[in-house]
Protein backbone atom coordinates (compact mmCIF):
# COMPACT_ATOMS: atom_id res chain seq x y z
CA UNK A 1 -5.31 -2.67 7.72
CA UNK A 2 -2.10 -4.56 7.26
CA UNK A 3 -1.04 -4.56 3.42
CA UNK A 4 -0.32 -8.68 2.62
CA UNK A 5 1.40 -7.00 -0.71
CA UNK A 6 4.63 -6.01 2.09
CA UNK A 7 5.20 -9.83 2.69
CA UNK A 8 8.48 -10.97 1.95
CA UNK A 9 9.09 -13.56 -0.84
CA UNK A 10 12.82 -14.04 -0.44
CA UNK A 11 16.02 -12.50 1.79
CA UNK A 12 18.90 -12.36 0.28
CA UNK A 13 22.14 -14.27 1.26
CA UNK A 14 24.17 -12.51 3.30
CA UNK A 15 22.61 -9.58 2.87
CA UNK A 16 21.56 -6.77 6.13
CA UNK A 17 18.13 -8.32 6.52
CA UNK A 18 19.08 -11.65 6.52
CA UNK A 19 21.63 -10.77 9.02
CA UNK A 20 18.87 -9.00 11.24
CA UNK A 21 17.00 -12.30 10.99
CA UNK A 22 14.21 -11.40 8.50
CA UNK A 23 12.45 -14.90 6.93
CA UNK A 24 10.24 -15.15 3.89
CA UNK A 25 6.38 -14.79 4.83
CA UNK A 26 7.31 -12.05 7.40
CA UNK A 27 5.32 -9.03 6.63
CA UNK A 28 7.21 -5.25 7.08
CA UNK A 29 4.61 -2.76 8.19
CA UNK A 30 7.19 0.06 9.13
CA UNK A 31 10.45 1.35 8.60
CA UNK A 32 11.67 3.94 11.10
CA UNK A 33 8.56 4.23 12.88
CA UNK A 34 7.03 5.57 9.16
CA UNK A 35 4.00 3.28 7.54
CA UNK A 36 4.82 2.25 4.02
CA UNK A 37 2.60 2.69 0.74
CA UNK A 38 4.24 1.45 -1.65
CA UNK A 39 7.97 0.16 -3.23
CA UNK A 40 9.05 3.86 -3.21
CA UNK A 41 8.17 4.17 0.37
CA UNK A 42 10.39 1.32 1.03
CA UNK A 43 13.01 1.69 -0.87
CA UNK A 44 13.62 5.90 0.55
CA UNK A 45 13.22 5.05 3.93
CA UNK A 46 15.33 1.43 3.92
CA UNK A 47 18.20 3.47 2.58
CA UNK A 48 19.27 4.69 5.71
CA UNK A 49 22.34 3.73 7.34
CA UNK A 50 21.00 1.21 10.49
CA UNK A 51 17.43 0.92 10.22
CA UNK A 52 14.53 -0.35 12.36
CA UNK A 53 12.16 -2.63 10.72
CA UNK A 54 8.46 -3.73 12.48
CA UNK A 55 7.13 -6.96 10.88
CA UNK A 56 4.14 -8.71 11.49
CA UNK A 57 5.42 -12.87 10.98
CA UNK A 58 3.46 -15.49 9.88
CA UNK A 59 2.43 -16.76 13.32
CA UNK A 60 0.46 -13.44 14.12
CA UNK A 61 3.44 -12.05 16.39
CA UNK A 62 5.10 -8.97 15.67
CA UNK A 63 8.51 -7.41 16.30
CA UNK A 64 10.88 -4.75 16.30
CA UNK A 65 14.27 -5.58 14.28
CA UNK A 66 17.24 -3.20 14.69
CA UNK A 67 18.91 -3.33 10.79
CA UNK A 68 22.76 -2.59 10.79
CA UNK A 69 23.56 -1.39 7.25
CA UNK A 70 25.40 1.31 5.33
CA UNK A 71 23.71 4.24 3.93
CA UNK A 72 22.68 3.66 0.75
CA UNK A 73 23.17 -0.28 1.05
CA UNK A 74 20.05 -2.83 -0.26
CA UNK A 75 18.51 -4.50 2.73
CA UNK A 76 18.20 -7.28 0.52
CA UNK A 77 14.28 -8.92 0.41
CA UNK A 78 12.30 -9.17 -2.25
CA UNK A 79 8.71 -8.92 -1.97
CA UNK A 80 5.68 -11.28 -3.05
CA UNK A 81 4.35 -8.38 -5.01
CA UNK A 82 7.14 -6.51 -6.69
CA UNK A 83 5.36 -2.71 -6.40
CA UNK A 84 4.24 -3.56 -2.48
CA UNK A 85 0.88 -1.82 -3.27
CA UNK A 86 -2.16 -2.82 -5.61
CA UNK A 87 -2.05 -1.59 -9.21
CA UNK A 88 -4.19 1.24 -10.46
CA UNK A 89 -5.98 0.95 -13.51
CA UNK A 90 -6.64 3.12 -16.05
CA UNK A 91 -9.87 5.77 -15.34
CA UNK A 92 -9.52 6.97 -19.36
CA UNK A 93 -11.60 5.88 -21.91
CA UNK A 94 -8.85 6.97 -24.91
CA UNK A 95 -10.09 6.88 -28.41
CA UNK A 96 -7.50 5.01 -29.67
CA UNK A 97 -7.14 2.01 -26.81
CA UNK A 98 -5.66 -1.08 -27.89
CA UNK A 99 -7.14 -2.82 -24.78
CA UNK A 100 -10.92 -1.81 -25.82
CA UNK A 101 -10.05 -3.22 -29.04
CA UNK A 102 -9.13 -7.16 -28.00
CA UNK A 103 -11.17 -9.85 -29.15
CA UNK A 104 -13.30 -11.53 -26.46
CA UNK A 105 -12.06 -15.05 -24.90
CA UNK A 106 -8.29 -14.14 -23.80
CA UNK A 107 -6.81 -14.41 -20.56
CA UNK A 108 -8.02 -11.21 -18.12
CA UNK A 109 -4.59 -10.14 -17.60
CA UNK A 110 -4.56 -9.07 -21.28
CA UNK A 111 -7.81 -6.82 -20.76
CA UNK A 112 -6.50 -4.79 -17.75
CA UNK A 113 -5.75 -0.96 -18.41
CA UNK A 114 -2.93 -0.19 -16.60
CA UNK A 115 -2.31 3.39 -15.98
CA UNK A 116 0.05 3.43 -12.67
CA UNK A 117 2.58 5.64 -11.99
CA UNK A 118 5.11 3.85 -10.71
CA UNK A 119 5.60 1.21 -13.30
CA UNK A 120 6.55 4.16 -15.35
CA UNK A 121 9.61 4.41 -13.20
CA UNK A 122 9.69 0.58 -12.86
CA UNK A 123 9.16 -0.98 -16.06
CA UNK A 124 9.33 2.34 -18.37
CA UNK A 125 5.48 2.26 -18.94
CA UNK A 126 4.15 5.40 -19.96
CA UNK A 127 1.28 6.84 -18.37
CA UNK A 128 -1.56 9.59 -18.50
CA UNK A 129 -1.16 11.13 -15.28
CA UNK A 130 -5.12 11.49 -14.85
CA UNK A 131 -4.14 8.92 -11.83
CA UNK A 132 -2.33 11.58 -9.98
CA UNK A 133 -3.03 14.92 -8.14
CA UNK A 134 -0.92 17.61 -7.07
CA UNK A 135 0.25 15.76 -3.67
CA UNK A 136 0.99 12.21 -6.00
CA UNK A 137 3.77 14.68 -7.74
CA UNK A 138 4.95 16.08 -4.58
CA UNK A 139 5.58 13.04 -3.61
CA UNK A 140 7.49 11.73 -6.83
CA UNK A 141 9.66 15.58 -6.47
CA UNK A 142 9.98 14.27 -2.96
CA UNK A 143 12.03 11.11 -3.55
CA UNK A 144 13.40 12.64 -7.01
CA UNK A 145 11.88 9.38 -8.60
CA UNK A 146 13.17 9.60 -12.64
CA UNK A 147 12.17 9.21 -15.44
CA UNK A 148 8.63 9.19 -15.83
CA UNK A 149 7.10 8.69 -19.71
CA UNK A 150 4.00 10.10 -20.15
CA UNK A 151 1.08 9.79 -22.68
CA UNK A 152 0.96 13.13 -23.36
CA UNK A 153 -1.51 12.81 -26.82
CA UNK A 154 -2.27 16.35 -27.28
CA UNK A 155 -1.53 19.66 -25.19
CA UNK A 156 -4.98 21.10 -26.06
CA UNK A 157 -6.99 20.47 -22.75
CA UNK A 158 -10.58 20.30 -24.66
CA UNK A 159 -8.61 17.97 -27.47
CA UNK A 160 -7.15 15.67 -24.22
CA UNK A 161 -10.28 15.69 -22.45
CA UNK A 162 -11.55 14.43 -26.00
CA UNK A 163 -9.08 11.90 -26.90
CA UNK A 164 -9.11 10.30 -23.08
CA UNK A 165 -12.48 10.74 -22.60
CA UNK A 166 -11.81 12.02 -19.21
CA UNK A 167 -12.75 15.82 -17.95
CA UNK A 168 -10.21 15.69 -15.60
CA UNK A 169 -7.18 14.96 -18.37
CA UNK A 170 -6.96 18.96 -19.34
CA UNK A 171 -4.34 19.78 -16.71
CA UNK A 172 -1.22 17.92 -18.64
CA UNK A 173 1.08 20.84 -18.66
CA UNK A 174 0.40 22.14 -15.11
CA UNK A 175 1.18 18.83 -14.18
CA UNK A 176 4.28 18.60 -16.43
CA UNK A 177 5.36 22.28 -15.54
CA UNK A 178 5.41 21.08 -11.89
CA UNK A 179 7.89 18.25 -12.78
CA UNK A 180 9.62 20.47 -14.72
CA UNK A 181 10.56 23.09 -12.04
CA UNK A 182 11.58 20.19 -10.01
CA UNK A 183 14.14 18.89 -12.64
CA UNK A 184 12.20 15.07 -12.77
CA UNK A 185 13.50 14.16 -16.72
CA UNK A 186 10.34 13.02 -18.37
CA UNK A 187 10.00 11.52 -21.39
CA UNK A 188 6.62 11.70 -23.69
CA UNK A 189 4.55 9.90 -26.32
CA UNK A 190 1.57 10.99 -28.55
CA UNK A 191 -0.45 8.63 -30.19
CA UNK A 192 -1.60 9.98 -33.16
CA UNK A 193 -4.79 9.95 -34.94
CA UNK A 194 -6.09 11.29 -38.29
CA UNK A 195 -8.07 14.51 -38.00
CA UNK A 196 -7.60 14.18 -34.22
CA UNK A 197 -4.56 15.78 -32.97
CA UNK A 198 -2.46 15.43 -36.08
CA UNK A 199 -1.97 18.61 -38.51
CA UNK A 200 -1.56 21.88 -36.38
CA UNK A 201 -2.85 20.02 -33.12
CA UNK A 202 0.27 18.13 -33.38
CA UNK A 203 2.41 21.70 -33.39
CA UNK A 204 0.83 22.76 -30.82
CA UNK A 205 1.68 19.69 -29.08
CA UNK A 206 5.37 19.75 -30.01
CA UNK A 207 5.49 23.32 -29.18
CA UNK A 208 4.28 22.96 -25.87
CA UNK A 209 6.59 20.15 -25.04
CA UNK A 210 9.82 21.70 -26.33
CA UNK A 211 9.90 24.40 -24.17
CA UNK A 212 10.17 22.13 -21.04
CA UNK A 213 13.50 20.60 -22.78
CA UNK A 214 16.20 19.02 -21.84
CA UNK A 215 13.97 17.70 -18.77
CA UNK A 216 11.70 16.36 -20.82
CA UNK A 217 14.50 14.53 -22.68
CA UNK A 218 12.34 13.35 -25.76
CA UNK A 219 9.09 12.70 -27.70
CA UNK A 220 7.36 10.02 -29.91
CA UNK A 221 4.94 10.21 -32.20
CA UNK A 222 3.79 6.81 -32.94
CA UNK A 223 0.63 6.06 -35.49
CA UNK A 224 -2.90 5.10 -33.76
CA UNK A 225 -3.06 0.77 -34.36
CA UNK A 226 -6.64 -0.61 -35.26
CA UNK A 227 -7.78 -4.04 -34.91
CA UNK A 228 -10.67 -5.44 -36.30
CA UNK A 229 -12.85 -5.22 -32.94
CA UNK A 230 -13.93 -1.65 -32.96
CA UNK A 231 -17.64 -2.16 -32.59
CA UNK A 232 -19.34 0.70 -31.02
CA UNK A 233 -16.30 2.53 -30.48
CA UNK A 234 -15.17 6.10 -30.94
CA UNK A 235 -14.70 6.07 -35.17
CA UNK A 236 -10.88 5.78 -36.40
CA UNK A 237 -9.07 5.23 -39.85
CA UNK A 238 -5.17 4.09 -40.28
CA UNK A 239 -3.21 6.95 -41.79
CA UNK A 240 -2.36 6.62 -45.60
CA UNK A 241 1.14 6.47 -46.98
CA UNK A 242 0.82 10.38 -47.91
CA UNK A 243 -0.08 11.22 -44.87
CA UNK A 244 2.20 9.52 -43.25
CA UNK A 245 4.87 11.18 -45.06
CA UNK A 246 3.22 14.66 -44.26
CA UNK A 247 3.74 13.97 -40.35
CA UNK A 248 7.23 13.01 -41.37
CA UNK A 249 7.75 15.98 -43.12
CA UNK A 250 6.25 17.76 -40.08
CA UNK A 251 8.19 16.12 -37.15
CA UNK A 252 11.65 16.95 -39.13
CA UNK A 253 11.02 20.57 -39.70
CA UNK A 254 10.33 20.47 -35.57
CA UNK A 255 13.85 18.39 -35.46
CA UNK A 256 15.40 20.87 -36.97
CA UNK A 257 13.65 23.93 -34.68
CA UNK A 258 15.28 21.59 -31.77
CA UNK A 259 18.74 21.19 -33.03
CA UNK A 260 18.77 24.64 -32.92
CA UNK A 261 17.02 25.43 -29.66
CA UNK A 262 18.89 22.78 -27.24
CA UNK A 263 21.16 20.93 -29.73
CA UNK A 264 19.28 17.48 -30.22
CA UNK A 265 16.30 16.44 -32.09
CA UNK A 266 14.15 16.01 -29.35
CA UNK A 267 10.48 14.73 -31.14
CA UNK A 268 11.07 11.80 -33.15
CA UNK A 269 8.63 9.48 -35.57
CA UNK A 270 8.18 5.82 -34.78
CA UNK A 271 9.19 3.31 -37.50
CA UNK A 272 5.87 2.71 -39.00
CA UNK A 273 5.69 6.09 -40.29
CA UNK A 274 9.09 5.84 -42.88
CA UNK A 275 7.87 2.61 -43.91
CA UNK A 276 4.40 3.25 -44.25
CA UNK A 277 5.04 6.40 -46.29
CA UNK A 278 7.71 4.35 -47.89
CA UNK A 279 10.53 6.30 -47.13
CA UNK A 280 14.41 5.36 -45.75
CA UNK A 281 14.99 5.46 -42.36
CA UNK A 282 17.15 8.21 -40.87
CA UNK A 283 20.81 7.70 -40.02
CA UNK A 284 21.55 6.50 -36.43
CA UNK A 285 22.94 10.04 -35.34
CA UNK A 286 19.27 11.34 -36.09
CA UNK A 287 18.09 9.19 -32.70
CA UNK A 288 19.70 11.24 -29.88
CA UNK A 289 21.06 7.63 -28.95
CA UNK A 290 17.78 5.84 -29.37
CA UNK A 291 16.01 7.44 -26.19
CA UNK A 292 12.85 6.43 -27.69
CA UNK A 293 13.59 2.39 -28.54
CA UNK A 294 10.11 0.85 -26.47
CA UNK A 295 8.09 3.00 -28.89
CA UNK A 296 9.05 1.56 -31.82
CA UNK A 297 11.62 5.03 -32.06
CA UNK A 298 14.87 4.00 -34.16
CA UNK A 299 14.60 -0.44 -33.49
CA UNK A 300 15.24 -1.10 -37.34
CA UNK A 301 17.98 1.48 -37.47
CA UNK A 302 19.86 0.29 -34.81
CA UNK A 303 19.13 -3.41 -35.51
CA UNK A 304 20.84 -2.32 -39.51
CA UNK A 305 23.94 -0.52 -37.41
CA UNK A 306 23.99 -4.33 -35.39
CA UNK A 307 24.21 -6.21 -37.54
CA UNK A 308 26.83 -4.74 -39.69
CA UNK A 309 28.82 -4.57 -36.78
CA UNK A 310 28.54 -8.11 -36.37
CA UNK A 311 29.28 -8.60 -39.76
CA UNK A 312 32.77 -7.22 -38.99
CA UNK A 313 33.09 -9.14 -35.88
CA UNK A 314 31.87 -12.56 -36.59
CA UNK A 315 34.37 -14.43 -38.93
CA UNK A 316 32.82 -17.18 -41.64
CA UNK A 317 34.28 -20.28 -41.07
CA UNK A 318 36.48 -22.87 -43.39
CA UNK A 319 33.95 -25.26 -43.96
CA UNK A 320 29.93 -24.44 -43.22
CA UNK A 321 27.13 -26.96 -44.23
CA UNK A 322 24.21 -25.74 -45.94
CA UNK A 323 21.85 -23.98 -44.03
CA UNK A 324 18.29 -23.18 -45.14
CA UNK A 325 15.94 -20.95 -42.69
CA UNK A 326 12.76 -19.11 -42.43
CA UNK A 327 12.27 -15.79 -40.14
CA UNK A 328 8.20 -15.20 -39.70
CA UNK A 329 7.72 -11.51 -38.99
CA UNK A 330 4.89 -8.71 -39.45
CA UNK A 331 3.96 -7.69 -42.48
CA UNK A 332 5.49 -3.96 -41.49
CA UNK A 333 9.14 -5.25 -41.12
CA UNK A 334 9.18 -7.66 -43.49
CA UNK A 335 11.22 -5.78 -46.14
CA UNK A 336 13.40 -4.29 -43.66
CA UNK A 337 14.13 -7.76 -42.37
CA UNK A 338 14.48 -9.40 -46.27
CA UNK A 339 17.25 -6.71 -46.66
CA UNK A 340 19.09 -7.72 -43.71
CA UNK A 341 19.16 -11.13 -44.50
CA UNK A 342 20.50 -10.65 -47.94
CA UNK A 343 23.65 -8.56 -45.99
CA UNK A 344 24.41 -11.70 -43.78
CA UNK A 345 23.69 -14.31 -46.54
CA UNK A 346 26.00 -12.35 -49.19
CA UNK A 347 28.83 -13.20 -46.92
CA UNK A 348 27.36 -16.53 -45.15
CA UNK A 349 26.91 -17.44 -48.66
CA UNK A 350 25.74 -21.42 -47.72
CA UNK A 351 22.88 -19.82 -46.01
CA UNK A 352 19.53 -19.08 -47.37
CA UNK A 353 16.88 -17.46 -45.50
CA UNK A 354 13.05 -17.04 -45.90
CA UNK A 355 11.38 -14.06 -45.10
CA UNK A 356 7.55 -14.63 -44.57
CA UNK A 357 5.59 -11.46 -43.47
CA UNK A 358 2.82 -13.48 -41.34
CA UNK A 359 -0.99 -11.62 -42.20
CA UNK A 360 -2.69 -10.66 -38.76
CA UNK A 361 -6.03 -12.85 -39.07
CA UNK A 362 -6.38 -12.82 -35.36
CA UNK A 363 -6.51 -9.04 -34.49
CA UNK A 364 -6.78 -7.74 -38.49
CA UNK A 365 -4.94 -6.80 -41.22
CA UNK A 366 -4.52 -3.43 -40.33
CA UNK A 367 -2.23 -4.51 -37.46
CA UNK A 368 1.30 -5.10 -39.25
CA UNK A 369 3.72 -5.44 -35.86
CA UNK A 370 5.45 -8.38 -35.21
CA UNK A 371 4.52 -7.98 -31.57
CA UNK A 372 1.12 -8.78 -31.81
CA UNK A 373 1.55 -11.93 -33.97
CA UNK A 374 0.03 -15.23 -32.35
CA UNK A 375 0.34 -18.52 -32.70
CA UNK A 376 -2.28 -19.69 -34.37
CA UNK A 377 -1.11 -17.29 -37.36
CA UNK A 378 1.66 -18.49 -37.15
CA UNK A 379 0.66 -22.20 -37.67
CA UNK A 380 -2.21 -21.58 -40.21
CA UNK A 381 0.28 -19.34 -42.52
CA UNK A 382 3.04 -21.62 -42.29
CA UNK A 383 2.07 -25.05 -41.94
CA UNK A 384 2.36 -26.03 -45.69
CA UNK A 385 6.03 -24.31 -46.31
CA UNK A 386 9.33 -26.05 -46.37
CA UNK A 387 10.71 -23.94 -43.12
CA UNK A 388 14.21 -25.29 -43.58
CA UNK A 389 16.62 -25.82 -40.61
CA UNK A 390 14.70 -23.10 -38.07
CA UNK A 391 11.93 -21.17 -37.96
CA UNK A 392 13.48 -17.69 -36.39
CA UNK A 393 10.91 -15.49 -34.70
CA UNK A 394 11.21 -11.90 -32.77
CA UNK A 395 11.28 -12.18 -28.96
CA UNK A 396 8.83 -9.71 -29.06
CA UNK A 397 6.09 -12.24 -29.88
CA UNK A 398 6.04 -13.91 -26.87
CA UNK A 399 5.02 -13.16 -23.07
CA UNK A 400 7.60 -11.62 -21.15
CA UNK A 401 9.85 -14.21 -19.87
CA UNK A 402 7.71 -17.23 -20.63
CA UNK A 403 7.59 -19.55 -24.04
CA UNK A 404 3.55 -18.32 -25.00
CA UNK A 405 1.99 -16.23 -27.34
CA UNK A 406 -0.75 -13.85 -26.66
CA UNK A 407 -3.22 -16.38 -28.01
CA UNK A 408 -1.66 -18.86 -25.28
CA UNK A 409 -0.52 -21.50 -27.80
CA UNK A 410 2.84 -22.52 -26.23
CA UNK A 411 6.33 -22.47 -28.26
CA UNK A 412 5.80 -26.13 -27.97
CA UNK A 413 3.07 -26.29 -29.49
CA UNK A 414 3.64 -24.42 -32.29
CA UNK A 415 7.18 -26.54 -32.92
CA UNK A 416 5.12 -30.05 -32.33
CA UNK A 417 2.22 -28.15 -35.43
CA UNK A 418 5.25 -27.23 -37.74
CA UNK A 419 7.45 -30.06 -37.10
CA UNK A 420 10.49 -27.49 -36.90
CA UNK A 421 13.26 -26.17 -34.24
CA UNK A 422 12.47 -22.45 -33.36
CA UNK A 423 14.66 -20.26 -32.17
CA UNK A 424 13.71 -17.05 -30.61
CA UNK A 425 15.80 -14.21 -31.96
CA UNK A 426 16.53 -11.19 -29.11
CA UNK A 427 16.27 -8.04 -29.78
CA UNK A 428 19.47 -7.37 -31.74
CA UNK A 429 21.64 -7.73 -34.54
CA UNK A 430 24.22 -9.66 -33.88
CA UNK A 431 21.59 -12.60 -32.58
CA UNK A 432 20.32 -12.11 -35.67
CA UNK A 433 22.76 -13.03 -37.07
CA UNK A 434 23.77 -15.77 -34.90
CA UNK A 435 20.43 -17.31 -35.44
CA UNK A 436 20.67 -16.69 -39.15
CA UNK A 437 24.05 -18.73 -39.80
CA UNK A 438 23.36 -21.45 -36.58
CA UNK A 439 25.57 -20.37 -33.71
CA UNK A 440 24.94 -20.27 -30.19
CA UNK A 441 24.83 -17.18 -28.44
């Protein structure tokens, strides 16, 4: 059966294809005489120099188009569905799944478990590997696909069989040995839980990892989140702030085993932990060059070394107005964020700024990101406050690329409720700080 995910969206101008005469709604069903899966497929076989292309158009009729490209040049189409192939979901039940723990009512795209591959390669998702056999690796070895992040959890194949809830998740570190002889850099994560695999379950973990570095590049440790929607699920607790600063205390003496072993730090602890345990952040040279950023790995410490930087760069101006604004953030970052504000208003000095750590009603107090903040939080928290000039608020709040929160309460929305200009900050310290004192971008 033809796949309709191989249709083309849009060809490129000027590019090989559109030279060949390939149209939007034409479908590609071979490359080379070789059937396509999948984006990988197409993308390994398309690179040839002068390629043929079968397509099945819109009008039921098919041909055969001779493609005359360099080696290694983009045909140039992009496709209605970006990974040419349906997505696989998750077969894991994990413990600690932040999907099985939504409240009912949201849109279905926020309740589907994602667990494929090749976003990890795509979009930097990282991913269980229960998906895959044997010939799914060969096949990633084959076309020397890199990196892939994996939810590694714990090493222990009774523990992982545990945690996932899956009795096929015990063979992790065949699976990762057979990346490893094939040089594909990985990267991994491990989600941890109290009395689950923290303690000596989390050395073994480590252990196990290290010995596949410097392919496997780095490791996470993040802390389990818990919402308030864990009815008849598998029984959790947050860690407290001494035992957070007991897996701190852990993870550096591993650092330090590391920097000896291959020269970097290679397993690192997310944010939360320092500032649950109350603790200062390690210097930026501690990161390994912030390998670990999407995990929540080193995002305050670089977002300090930003902003100072911009500090130097940006130059106060003769005359400023008055400028009075508010930042809404989670409860976790709210400090960090106060003390950042105080840097830029100390030499902005006309500028005063708000910090209001926003309590997470909507999922429960236990979650404390600023990622999982919606808008009707937002609105009920804020409504009565004198919000100044701007309401500033992370990027990370709302849905990739579009102006909604995960509640579905539009930016608009929540501007027309407050009767204020928001500006969405990005993800660094000099916007910050742009945002903070009123400039554009």
């Amino acid at each position: 059966m033809l796949n309709s995910s191989h249709k083309i969206k849009h060809v490129m101008e000027g590019s090989p294809a559109e030279q060949a005469g390939l149209l939007p709604g034409d479908i590609i069903t071979k490359i080379n005489d070789v059937e396509l899966v999948d984006i990988f497929d197409y993308h390994y076989y398309s690179d040839d120099a002068d390629i043929n292309v079968e397509l099945l158009h819109e009008d039921g009729t098919t041909s055969s188009v001779f493609v005359k490209k360099e080696d290694g040049e983009d045909l140039g189409v992009i496709f209605c569905n970006g990974l040419m192939d349906d997505y696989k979901s998750c077969s894991n039940k994990c413990a600690f799944c932040f999907i099985d723990q939504m409240p009912p009512g949201m849109r279905e795209t926020l309740y589907f478990k994602d667990d494929d591959t090749r976003l990890s390669f795509l979009q930097g998702n990282y991913v269980t590997l229960t998906n895959m056999k044997m010939a799914d690796l060969d096949r990633i070895i084959a076309y020397k696909l890199g990196p892939i992040n994996i939810s590694v959890h714990a090493t222990n194949p009774e523990l992982r069989m545990k945690l996932l809830h899956n009795r096929f998740a015990g063979d992790i570190l065949d699976k990762i040995r057979k990346l490893y002889e094939a040089g594909i850099p990985m990267n991994a994560q491990v989600v941890s839980c109290p009395g689950l695999n923290d303690g000596p379950e989390l050395d073994r973990t480590i252990s196990d990892l290290l010995q596949f570095a410097p392919v496997m590049s780095s490791m996470s440790v993040v802390p389990v989140g818990i919402t308030k929607y864990r009815d008849g699920l598998f029984p959790l607790r947050t860690y407290t702030a001494e035992e957070a600063g007991a897996v701190i205390d852990q993870i550096e003496k591993w650092q330090q085993i590391a920097m000896e072993k291959i020269g970097n730090h290679f397993v690192q602890a997310s944010d939360e932990w320092y500032i649950l345990a109350g603790r200062n952040l390690p210097e930026a040279d501690r990161y390994d060059g912030f390998i670990q950023l999407e995990n929540g790995v080193g995002m305050l410490r670089l977002l300090k070394e930003e902003v100072l930087d911009a500090l130097e760069d940006i130059k106060k101006p003769l005359f400023m107005k008055r400028r009075h604004v508010t930042i809404a953030t989670g409860k976790l970052a709210a400090p960090f964020m106060k003390e950042l504000s105080e840097l830029i208003t100390e030499k902005f000095n006309k500028v005063s700024v708000d910090v209001v750590p926003i309590t997470n009603d909507f999922f429960g107090e236990e979650i404390t990101v600023s990622g999982l903040i919606t808008g009707q939080d937002l609105i009920s928290q804020l409504k009565d406050r004198d919000l100044g000039d701007n309401l500033l608020l992370s990027c990370t709040m709302l849905r990739a690329q579009e102006e909604v929160f995960l509640d579905d309460i539009t930016l608009s929305e929540l501007e027309s409720a407050l009767q204020v200009k928001t500006r969405i900050v990005q993800s660094d310290g000099r916007d910050l700080v742009l945002a903070i004192i009123g400039k554009e971008r």
